[in-house]
Protein backbone atom coordinates (compact mmCIF):
# COMPACT_ATOMS: atom_id res chain seq x y z
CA UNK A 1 -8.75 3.74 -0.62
CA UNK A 2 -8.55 2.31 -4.02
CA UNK A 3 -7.73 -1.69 -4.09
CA UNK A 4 -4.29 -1.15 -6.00
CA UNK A 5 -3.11 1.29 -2.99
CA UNK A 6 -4.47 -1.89 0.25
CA UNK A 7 -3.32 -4.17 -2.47
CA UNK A 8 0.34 -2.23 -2.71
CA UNK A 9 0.18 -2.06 1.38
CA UNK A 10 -0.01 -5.74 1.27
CA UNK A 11 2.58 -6.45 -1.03
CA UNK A 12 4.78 -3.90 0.94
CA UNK A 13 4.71 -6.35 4.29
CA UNK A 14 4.61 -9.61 2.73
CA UNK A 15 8.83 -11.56 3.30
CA UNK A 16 8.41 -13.91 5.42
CA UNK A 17 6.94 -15.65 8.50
CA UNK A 18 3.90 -13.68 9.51
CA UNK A 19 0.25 -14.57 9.81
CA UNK A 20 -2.22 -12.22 8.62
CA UNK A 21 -3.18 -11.26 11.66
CA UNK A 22 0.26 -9.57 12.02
CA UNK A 23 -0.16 -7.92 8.13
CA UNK A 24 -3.74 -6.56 9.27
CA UNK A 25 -2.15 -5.16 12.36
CA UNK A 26 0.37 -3.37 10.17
CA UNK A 27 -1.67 -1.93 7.26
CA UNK A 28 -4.64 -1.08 9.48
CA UNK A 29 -7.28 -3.40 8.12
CA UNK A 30 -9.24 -6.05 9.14
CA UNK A 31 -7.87 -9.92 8.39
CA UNK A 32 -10.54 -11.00 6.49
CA UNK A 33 -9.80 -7.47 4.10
CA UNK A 34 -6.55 -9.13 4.13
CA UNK A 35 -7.64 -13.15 3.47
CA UNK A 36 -9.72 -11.65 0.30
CA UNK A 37 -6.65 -9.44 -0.81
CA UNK A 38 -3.77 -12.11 -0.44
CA UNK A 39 -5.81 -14.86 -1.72
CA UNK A 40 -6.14 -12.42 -4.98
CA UNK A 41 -2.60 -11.74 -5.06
CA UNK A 42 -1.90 -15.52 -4.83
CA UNK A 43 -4.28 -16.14 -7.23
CA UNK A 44 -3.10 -13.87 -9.85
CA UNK A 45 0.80 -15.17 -9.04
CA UNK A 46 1.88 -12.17 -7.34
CA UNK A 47 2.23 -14.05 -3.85
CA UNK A 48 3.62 -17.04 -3.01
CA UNK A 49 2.05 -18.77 0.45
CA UNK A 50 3.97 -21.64 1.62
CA UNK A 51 3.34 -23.57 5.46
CA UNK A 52 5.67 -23.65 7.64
CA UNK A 53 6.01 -27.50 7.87
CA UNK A 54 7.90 -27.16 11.33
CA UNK A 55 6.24 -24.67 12.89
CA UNK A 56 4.26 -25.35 15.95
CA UNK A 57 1.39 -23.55 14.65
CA UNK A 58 0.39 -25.18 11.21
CA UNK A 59 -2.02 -21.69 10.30
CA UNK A 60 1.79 -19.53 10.04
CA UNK A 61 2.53 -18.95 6.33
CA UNK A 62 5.28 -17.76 4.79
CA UNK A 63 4.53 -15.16 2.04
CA UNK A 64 7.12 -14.61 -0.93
CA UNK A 65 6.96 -12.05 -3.71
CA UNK A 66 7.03 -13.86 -6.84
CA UNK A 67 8.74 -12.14 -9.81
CA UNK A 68 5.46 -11.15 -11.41
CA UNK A 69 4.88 -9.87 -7.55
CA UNK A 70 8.14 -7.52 -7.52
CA UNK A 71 7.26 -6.10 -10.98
CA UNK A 72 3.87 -5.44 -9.57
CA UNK A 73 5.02 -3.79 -6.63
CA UNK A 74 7.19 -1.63 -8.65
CA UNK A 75 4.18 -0.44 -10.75
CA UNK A 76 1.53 -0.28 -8.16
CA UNK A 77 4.92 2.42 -6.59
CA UNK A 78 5.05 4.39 -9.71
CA UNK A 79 1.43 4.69 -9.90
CA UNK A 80 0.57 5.62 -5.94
CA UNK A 81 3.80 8.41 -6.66
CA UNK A 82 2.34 9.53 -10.01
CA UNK A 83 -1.10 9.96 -8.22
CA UNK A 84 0.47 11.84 -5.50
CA UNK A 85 2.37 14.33 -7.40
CA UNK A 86 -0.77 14.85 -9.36
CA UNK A 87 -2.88 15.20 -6.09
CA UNK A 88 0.27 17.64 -5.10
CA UNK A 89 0.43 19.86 -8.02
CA UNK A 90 -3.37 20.52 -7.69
CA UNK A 91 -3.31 21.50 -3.71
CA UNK A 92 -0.49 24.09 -4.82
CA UNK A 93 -2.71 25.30 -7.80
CA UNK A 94 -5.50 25.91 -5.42
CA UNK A 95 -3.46 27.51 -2.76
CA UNK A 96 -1.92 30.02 -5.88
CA UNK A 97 -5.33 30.68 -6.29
CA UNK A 98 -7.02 31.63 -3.23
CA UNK A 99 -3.41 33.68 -1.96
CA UNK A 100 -4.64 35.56 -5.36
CA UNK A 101 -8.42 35.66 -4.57
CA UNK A 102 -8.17 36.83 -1.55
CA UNK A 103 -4.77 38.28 -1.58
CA UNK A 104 -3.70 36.97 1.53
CA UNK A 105 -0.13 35.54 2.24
CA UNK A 106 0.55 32.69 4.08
CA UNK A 107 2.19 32.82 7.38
CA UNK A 108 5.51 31.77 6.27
CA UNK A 109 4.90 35.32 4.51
CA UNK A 110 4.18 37.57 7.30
CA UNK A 111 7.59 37.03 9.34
C-alpha cells in the first residue's frame, strides 16, 4: 500500500478521543506504523494532537483535522477514486479481451 492510501486511512479515523492503539486496531496496522504516520501528518499541519488535560490517562490524545488536513483528505479521496477507476477500467479491458481470445462468456452469459 502506497503511504498516501495508510496516510488517507489515518486521516479517515482521526475526530476525537482515541489513542493510537485504537486507530491501529481500525486501519489494520501496527502502532508504531501509526506513531511514524501521525507524527508526519502533525508535522506537516494536517493533524492536530492535543492531551486530554483531565483524562485519567495522560497518553489519550485528541486528534483534530486541521484545515490544511480536510483539504488533504479531500485530495488524498479524489486520488485513491481516480486510481480505482483507472485500476477498474483496465480489469474490464482485460476481461473484453480474454471473453474475445478465448471466446468464452461469462456465467452471467450462459443462463
Amino acid at each position: 500500500m502506497q503511504n498516501s492510501e495508510i496516510d488517507l486511512l489515518i486521516l479517515k479515523s482521526v475526530g476525537g478521543a482515541t489513542t493510537q492503539q485504537t486507530i491501529a486496531s481500525e486501519i489494520g496496522y501496527s502502532v508504531g506504523k501509526v506513531n511514524f504516520v501521525l507524527k508526519a501528518l502533525v508535522k506537516k499541519g494536517f493533524v492536530k494532537a492535543e492531551r486530554f488535560a483531565t483524562a485519567e490517562n495522560k497518553n489519550k490524545y485528541r486528534y483534530l483535522l486541521t484545515e490544511e488536513g480536510i483539504k488533504e483528505k479531500i485530495t488524498l479521496t479524489e486520488n485513491f477514486i481516480e486510481k480505482k477507476k483507472k485500476e477498474y477500467d483496465q480489469l474490464q479491458a482485460d476481461l473484453e479481451k480474454y471473453k474475445a481470445q478465448y471466446k468464452c462468456v461469462s456465467r452471467g452469459d450462459a443462463d
